[in-house]
PDB file of N, CA and C in Angstrom:
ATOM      1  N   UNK A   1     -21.689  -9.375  -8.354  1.00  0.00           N
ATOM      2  CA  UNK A   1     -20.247  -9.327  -8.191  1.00  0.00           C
ATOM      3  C   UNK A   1     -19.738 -10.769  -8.228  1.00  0.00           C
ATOM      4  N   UNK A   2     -18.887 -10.476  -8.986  1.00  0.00           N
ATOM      5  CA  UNK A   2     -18.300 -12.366  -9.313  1.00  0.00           C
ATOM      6  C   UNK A   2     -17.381 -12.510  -7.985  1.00  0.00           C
ATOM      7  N   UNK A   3     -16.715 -13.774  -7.714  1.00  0.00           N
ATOM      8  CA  UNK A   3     -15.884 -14.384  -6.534  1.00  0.00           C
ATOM      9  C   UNK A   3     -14.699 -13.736  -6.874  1.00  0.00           C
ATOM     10  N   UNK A   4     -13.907 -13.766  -7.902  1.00  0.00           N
ATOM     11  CA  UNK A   4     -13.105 -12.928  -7.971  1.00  0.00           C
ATOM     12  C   UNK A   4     -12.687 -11.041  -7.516  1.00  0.00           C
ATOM     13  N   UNK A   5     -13.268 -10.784  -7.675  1.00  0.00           N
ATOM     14  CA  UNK A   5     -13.972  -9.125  -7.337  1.00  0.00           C
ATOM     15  C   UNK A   5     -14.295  -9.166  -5.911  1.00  0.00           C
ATOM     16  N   UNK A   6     -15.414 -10.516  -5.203  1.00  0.00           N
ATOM     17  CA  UNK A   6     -15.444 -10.327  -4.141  1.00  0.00           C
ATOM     18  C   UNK A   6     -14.288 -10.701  -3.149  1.00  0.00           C
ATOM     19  N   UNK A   7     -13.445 -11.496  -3.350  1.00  0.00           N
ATOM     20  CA  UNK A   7     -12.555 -11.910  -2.861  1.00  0.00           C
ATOM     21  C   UNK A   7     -11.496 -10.340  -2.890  1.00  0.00           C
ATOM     22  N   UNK A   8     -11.443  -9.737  -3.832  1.00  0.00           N
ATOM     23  CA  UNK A   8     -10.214  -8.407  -3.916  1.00  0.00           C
ATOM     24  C   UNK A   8     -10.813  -7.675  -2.854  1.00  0.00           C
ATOM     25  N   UNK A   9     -11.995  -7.390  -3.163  1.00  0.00           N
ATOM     26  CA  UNK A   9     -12.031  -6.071  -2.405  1.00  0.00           C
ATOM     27  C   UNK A   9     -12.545  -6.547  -1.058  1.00  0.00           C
ATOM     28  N   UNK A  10     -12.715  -8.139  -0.240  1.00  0.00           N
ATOM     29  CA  UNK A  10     -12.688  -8.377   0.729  1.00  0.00           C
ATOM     30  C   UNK A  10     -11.167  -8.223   1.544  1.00  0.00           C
ATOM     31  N   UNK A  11     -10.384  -8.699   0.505  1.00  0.00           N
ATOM     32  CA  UNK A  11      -8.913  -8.360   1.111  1.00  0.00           C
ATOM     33  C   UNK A  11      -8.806  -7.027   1.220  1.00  0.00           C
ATOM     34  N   UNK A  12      -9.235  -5.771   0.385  1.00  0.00           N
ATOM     35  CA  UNK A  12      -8.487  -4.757   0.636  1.00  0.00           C
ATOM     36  C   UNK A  12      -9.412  -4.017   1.257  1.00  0.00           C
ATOM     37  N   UNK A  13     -10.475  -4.547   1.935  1.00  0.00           N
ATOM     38  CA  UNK A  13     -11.065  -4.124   2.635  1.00  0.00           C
ATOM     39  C   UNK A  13     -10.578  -4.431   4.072  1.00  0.00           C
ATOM     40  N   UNK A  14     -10.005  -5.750   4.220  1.00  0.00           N
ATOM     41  CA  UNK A  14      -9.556  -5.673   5.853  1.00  0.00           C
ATOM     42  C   UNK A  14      -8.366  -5.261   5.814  1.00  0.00           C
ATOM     43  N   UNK A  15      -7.885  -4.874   4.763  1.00  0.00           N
ATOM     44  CA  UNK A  15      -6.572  -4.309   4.943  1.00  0.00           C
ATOM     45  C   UNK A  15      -6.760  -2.894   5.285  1.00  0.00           C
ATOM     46  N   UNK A  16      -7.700  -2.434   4.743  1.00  0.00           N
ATOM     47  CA  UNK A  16      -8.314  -0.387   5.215  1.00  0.00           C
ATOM     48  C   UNK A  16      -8.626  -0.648   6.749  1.00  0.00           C
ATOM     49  N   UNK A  17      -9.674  -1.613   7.098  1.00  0.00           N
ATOM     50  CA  UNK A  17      -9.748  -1.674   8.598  1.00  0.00           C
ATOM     51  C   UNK A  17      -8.081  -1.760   9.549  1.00  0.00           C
ATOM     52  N   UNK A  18      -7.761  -2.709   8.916  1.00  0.00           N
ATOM     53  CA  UNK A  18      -6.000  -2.697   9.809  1.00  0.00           C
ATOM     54  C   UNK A  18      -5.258  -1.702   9.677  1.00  0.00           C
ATOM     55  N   UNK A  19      -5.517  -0.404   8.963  1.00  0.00           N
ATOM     56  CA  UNK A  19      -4.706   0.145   8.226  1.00  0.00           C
ATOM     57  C   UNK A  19      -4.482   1.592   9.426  1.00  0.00           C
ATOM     58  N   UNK A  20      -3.346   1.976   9.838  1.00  0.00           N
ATOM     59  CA  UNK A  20      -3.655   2.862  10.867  1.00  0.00           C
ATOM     60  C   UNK A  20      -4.074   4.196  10.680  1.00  0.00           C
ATOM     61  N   UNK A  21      -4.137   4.669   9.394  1.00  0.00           N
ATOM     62  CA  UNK A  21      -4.310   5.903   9.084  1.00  0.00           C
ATOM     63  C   UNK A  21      -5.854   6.065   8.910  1.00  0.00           C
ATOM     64  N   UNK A  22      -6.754   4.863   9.236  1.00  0.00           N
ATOM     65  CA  UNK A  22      -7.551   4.774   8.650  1.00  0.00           C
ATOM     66  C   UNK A  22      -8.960   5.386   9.747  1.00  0.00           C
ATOM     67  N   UNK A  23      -9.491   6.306   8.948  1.00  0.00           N
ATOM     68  CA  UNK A  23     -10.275   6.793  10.372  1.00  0.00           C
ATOM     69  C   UNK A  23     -11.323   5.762  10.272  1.00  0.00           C
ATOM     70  N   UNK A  24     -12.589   6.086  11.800  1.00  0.00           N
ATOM     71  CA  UNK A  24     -13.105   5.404  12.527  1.00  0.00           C
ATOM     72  C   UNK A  24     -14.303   4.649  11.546  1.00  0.00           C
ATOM     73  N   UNK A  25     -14.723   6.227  10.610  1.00  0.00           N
ATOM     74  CA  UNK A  25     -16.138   6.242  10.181  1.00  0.00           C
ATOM     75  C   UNK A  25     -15.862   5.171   9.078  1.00  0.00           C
ATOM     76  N   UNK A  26     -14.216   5.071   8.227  1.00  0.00           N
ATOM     77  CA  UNK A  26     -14.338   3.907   7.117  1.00  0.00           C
ATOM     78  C   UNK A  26     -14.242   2.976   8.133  1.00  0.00           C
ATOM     79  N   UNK A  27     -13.792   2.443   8.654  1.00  0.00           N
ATOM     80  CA  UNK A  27     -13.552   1.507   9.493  1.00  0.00           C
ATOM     81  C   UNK A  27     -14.792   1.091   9.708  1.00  0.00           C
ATOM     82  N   UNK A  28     -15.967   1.653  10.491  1.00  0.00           N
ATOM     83  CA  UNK A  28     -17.210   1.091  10.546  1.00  0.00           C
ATOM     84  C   UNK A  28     -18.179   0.990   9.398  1.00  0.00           C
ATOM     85  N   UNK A  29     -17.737   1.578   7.752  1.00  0.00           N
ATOM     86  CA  UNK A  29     -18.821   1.376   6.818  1.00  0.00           C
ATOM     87  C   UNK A  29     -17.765  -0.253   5.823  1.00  0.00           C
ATOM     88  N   UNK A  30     -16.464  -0.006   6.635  1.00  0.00           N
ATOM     89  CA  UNK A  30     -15.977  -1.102   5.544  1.00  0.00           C
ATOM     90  C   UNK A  30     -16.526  -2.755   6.727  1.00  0.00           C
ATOM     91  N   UNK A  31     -16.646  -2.564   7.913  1.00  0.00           N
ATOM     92  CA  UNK A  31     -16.892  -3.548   8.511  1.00  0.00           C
ATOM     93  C   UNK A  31     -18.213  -3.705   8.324  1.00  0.00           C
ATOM     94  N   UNK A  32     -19.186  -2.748   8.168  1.00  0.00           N
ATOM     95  CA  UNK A  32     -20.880  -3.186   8.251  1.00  0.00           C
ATOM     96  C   UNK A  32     -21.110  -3.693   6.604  1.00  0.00           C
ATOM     97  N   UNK A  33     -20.001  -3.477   5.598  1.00  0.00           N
ATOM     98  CA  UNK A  33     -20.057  -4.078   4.257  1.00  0.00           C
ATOM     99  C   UNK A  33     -19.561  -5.287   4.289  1.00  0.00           C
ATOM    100  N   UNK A  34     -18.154  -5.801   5.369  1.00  0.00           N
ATOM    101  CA  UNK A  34     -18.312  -7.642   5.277  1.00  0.00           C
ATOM    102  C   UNK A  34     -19.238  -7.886   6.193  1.00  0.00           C
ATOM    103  N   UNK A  35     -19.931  -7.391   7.020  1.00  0.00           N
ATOM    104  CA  UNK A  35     -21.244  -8.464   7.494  1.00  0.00           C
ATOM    105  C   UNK A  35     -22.243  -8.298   6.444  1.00  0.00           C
ATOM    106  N   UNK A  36     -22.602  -7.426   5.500  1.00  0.00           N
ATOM    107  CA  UNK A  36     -23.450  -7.180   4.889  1.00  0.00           C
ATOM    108  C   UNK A  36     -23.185  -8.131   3.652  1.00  0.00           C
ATOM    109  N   UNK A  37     -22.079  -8.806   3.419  1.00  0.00           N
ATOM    110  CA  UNK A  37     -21.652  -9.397   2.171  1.00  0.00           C
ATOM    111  C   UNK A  37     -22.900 -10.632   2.028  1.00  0.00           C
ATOM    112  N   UNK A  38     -23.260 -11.488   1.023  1.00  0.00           N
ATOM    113  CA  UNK A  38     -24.207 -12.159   0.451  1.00  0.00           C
ATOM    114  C   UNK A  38     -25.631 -12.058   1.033  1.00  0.00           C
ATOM    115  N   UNK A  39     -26.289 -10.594   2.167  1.00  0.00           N
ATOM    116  CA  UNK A  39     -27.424 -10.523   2.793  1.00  0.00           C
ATOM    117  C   UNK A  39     -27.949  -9.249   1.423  1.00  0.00           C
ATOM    118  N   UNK A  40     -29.404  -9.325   2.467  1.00  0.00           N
ATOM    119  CA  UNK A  40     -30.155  -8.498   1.525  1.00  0.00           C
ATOM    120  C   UNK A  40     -29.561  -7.203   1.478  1.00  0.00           C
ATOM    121  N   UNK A  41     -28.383  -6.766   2.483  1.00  0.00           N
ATOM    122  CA  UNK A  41     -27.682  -5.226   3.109  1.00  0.00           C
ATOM    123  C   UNK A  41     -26.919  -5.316   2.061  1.00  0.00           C
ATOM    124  N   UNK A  42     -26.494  -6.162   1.279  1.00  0.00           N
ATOM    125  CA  UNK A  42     -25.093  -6.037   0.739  1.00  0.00           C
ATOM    126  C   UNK A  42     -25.227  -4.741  -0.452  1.00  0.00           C
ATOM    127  N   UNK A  43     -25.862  -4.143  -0.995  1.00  0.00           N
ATOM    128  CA  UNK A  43     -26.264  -3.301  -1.876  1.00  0.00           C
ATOM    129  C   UNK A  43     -26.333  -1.865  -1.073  1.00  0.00           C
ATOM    130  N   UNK A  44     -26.856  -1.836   0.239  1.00  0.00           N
ATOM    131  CA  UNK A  44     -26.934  -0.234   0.759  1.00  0.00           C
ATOM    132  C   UNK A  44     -25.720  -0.021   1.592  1.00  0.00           C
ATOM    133  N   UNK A  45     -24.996  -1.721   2.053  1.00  0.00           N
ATOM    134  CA  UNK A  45     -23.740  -1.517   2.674  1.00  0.00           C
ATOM    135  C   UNK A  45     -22.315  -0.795   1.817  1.00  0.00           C
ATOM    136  N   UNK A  46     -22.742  -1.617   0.105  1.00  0.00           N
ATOM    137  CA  UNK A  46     -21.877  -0.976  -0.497  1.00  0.00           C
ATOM    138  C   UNK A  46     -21.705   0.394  -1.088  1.00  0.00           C
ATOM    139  N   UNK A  47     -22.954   0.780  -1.033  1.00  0.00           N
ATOM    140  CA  UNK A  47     -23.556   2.248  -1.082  1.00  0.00           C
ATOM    141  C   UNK A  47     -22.772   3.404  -0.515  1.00  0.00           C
ATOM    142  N   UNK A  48     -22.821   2.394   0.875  1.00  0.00           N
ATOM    143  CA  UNK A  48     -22.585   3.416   2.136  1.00  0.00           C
ATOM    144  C   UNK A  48     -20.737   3.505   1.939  1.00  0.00           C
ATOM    145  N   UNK A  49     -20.181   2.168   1.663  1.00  0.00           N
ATOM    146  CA  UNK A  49     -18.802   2.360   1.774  1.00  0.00           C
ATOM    147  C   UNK A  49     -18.311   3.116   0.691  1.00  0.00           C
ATOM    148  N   UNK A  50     -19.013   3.007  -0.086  1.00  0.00           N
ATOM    149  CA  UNK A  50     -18.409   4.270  -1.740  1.00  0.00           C
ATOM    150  C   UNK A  50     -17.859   5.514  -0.847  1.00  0.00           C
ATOM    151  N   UNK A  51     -19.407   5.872  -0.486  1.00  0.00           N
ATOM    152  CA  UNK A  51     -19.758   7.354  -0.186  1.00  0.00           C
ATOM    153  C   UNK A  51     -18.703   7.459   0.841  1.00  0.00           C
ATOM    154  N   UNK A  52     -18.061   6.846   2.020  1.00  0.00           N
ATOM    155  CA  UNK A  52     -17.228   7.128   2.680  1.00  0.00           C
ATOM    156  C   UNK A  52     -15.853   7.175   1.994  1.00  0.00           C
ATOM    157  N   UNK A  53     -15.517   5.889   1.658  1.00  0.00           N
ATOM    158  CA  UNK A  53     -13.905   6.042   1.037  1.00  0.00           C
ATOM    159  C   UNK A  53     -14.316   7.323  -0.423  1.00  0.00           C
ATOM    160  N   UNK A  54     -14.884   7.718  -0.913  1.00  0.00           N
ATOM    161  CA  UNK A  54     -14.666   8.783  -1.431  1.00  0.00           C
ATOM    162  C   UNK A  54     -14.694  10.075  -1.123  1.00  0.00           C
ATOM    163  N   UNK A  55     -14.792  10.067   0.251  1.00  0.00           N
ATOM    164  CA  UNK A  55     -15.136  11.411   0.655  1.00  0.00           C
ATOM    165  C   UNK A  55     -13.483  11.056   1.577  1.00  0.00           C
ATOM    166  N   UNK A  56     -12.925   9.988   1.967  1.00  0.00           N
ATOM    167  CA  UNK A  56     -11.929  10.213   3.558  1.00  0.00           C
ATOM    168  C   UNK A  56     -11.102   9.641   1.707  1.00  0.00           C
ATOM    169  N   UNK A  57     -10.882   9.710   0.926  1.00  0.00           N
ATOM    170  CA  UNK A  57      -9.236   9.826   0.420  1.00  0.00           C
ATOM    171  C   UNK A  57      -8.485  10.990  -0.217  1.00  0.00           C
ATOM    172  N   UNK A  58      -7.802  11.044   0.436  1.00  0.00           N
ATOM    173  CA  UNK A  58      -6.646  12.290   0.187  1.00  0.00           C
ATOM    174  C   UNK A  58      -6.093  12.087  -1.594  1.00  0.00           C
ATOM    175  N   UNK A  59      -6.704  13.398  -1.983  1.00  0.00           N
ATOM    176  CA  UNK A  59      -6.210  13.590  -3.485  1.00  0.00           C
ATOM    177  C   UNK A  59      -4.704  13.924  -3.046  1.00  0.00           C
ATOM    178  N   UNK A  60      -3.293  13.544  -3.941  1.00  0.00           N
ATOM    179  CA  UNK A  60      -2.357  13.741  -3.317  1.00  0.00           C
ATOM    180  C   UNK A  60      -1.756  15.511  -3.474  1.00  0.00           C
ATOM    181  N   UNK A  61      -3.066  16.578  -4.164  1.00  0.00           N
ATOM    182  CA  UNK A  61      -2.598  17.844  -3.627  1.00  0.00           C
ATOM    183  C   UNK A  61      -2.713  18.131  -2.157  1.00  0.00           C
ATOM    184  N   UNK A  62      -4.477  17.873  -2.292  1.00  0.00           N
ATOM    185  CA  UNK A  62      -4.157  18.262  -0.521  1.00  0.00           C
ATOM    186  C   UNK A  62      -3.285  17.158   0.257  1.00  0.00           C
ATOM    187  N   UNK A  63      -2.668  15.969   0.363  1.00  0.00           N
ATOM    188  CA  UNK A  63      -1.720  16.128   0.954  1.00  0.00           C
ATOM    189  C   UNK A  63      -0.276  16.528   1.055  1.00  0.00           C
ATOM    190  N   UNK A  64      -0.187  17.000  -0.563  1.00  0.00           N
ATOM    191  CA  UNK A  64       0.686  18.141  -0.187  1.00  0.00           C
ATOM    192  C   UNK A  64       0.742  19.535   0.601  1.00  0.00           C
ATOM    193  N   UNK A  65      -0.585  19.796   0.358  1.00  0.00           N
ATOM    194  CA  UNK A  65      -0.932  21.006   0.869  1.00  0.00           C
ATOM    195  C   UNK A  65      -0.957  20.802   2.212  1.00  0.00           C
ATOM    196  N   UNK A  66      -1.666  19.789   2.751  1.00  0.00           N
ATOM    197  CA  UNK A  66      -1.583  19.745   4.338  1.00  0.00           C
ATOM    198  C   UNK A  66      -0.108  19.626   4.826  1.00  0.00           C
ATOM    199  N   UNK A  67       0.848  18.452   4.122  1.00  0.00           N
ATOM    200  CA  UNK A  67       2.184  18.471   4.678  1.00  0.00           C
ATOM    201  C   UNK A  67       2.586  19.554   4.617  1.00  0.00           C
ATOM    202  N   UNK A  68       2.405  20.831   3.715  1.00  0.00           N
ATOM    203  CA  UNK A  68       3.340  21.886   3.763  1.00  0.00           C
ATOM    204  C   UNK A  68       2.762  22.728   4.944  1.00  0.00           C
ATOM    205  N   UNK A  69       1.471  22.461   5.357  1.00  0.00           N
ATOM    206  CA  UNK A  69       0.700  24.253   6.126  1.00  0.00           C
ATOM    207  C   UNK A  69       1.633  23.894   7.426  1.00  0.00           C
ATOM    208  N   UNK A  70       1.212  24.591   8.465  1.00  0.00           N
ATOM    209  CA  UNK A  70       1.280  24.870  10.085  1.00  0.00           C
ATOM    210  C   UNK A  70       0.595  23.967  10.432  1.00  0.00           C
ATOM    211  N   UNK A  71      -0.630  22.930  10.317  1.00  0.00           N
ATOM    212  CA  UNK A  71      -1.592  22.419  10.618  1.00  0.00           C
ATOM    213  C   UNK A  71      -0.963  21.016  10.113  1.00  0.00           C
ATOM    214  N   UNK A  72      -0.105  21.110   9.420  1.00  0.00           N
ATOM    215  CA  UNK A  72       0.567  19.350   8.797  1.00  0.00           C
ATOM    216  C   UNK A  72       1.954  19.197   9.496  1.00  0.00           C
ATOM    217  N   UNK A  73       2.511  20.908  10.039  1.00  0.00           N
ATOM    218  CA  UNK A  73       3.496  20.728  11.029  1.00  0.00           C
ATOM    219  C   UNK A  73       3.318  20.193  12.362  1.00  0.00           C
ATOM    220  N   UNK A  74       1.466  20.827  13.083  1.00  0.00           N
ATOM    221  CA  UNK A  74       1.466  20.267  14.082  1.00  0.00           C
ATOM    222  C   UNK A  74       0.964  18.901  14.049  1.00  0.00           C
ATOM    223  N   UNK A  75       0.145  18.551  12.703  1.00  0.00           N
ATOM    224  CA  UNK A  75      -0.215  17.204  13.538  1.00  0.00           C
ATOM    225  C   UNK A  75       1.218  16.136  13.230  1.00  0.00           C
ATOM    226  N   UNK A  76       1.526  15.864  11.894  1.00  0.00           N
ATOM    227  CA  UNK A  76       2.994  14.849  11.778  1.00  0.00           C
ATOM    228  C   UNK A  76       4.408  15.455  12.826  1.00  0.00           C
ATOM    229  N   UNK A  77       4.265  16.650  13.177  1.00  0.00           N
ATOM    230  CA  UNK A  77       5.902  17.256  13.561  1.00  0.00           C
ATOM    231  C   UNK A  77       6.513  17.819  12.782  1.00  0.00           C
ATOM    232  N   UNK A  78       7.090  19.037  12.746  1.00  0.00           N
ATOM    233  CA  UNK A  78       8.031  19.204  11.826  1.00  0.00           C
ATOM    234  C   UNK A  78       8.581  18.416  10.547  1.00  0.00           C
ATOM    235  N   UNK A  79       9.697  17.917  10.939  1.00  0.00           N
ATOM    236  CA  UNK A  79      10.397  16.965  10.449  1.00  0.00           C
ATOM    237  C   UNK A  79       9.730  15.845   9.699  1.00  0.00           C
ATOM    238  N   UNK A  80       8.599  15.566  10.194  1.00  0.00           N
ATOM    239  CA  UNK A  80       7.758  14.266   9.465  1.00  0.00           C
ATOM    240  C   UNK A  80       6.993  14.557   8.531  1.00  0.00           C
ATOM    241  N   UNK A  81       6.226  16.135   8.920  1.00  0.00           N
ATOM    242  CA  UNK A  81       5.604  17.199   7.522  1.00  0.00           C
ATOM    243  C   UNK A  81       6.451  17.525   6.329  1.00  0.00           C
ATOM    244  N   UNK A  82       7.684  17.733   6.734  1.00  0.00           N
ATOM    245  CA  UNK A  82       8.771  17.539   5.782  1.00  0.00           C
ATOM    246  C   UNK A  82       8.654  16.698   4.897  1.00  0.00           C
ATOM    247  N   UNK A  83       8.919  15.494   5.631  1.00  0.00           N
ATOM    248  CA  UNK A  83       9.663  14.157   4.727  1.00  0.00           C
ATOM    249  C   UNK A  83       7.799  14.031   3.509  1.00  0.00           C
ATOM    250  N   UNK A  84       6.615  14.161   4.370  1.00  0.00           N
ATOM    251  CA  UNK A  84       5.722  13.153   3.713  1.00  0.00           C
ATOM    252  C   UNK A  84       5.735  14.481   2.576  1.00  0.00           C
ATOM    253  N   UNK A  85       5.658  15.755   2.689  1.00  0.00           N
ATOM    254  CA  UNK A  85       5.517  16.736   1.875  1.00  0.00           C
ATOM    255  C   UNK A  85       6.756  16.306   0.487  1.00  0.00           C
ATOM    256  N   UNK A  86       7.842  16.277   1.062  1.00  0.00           N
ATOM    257  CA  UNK A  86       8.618  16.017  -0.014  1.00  0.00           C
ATOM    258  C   UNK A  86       8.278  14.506  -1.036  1.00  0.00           C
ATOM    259  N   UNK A  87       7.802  13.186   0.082  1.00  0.00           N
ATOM    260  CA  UNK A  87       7.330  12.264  -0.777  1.00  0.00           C
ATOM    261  C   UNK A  87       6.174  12.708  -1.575  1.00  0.00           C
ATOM    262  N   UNK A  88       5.220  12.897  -1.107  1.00  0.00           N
ATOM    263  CA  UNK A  88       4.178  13.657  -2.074  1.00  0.00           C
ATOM    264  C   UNK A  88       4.385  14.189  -3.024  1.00  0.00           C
ATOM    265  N   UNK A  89       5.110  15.054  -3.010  1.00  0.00           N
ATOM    266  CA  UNK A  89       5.533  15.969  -4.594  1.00  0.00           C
ATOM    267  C   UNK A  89       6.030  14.772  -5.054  1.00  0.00           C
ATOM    268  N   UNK A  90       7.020  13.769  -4.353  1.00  0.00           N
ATOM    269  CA  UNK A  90       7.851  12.465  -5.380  1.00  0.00           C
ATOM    270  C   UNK A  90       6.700  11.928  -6.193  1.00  0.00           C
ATOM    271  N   UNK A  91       5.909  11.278  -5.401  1.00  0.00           N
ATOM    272  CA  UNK A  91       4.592  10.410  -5.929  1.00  0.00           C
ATOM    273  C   UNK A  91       3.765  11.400  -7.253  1.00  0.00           C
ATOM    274  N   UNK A  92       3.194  12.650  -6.797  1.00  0.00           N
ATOM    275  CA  UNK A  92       2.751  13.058  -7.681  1.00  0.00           C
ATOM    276  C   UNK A  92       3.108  12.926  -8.781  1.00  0.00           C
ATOM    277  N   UNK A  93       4.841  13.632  -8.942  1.00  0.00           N
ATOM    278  CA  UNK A  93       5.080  13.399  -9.969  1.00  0.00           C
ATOM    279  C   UNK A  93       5.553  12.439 -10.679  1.00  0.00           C
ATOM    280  N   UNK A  94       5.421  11.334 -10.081  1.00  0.00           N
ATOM    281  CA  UNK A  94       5.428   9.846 -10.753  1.00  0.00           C
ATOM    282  C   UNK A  94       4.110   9.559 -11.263  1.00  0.00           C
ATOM    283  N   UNK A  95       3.209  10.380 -11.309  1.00  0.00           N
ATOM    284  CA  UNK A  95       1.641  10.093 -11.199  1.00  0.00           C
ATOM    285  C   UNK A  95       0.525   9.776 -10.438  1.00  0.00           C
ATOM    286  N   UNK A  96       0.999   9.815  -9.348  1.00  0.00           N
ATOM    287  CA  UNK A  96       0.503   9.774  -8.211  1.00  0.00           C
ATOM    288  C   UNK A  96      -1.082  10.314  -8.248  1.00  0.00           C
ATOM    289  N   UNK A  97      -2.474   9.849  -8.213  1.00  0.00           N
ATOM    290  CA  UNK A  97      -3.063  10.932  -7.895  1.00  0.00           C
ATOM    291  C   UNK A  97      -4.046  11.120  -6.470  1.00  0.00           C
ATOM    292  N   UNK A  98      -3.774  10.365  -5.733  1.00  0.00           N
ATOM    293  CA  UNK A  98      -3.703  10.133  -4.296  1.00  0.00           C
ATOM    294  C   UNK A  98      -2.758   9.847  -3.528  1.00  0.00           C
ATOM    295  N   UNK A  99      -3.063  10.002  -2.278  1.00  0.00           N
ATOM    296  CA  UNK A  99      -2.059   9.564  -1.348  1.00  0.00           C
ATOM    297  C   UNK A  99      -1.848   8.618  -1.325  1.00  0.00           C
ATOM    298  N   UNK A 100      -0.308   8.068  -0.541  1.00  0.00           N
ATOM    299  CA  UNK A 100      -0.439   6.669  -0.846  1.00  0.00           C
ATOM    300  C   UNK A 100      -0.558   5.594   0.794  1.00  0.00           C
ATOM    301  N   UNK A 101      -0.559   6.459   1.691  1.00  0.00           N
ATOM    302  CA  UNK A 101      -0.676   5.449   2.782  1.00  0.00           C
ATOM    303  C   UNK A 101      -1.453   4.524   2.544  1.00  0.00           C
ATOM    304  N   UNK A 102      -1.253   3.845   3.531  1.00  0.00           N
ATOM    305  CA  UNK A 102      -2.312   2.186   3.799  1.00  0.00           C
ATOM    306  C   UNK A 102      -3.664   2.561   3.384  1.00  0.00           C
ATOM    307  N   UNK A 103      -4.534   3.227   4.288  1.00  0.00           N
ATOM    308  CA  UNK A 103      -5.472   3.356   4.477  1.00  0.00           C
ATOM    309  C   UNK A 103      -6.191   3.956   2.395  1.00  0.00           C
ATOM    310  N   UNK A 104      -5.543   5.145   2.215  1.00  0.00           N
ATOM    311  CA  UNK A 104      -5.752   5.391   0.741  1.00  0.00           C
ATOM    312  C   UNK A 104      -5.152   4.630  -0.017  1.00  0.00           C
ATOM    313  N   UNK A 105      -4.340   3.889  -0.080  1.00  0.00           N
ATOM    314  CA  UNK A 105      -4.296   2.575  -1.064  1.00  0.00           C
ATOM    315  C   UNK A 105      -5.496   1.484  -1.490  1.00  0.00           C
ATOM    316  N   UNK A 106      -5.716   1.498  -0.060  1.00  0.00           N
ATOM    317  CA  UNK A 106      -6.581   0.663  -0.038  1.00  0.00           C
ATOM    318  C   UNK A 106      -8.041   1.072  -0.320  1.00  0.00           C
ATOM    319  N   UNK A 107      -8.552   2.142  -0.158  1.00  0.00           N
ATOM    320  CA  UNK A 107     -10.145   3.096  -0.648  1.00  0.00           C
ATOM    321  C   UNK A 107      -9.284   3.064  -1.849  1.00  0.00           C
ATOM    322  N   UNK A 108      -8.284   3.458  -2.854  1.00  0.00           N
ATOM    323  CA  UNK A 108      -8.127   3.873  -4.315  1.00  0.00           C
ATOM    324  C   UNK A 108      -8.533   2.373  -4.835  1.00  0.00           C
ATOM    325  N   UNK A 109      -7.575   1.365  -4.301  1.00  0.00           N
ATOM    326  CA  UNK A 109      -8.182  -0.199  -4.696  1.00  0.00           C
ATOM    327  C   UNK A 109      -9.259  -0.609  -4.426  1.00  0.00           C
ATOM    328  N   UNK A 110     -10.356  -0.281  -3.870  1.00  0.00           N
ATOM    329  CA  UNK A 110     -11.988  -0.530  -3.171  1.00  0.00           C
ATOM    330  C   UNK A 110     -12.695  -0.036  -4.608  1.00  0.00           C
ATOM    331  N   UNK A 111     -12.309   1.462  -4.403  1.00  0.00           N
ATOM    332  CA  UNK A 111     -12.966   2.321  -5.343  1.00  0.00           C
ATOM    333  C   UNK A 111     -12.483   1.793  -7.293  1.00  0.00           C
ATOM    334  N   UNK A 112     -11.621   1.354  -7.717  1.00  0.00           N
ATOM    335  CA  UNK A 112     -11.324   0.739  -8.842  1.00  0.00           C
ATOM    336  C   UNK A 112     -12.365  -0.031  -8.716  1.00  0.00           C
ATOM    337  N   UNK A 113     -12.995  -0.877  -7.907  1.00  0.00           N
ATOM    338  CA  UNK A 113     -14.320  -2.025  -8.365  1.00  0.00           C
ATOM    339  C   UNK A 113     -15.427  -1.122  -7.769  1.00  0.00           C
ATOM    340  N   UNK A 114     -15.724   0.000  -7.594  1.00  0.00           N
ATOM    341  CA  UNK A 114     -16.780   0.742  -7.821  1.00  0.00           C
ATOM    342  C   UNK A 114     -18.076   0.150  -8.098  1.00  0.00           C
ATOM    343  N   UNK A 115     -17.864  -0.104  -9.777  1.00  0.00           N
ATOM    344  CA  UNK A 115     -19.055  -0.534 -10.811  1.00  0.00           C
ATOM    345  C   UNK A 115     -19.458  -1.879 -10.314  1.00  0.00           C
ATOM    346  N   UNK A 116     -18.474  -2.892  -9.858  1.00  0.00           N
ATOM    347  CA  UNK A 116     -18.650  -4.269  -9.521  1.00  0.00           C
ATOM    348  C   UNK A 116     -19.559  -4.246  -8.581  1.00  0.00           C
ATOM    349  N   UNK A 117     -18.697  -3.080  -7.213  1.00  0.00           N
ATOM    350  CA  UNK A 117     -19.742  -2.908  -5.997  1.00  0.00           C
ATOM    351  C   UNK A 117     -21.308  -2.796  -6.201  1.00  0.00           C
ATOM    352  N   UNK A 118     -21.155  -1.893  -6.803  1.00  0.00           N
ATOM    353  CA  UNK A 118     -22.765  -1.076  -6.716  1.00  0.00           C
ATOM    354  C   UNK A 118     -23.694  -1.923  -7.643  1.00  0.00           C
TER     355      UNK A 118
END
């Protein structure tokens, strides 16, 4: 991985850790990948962070689908299942094909250097 590449996805990697949407388990495979950066780990660390941010990012159906159920009413509220449901359909159909909070911005930008990672 060239300095360039490592430098991106070091930024948008502490940006997924800061990121509040961001659950615990990326949080601990994106942090054990910057200690793992120029060690012999750095190859099973990046392994490990694929396999997480591709499994915790929201394709932006299901978060339509979640904003619309009973289950996207109770966890956002009413009103907030609303609004993100209605942005969602916006995004989608701008092309959207994930969600766009912090946290999945930042795994969609991780995951673009994929090939670099691994």
């Amino acid at each position: 991985m060239n300095a360039e590449v490592k430098d991106y996805v070091t930024q948008k990697v502490n940006e997924l850790i800061e990121a509040q949407s961001c659950c615990a388990e990326a949080k601990e495979a994106a942090k054990n990948w910057l200690d793992a950066v120029g060690t012999e780990k750095e190859a099973e660390a990046a392994k490990n962070l694929i396999a997480e941010l591709e499994e915790d990012i929201m394709p932006i159906d299901g978060l339509i689908a979640f904003a619309g159920s009973e289950m996207g009413a109770q966890v956002f509220g009413a009103e907030t299942a609303k609004k993100v449901l209605a942005h969602g359909q916006e995004i989608k159909a701008a092309g959207a094909k994930y969600c766009d909070c912090a946290a999945c911005a930042a795994c969609e930008a991780i995951l673009e250097k994929k090939e670099d990672l691994l």
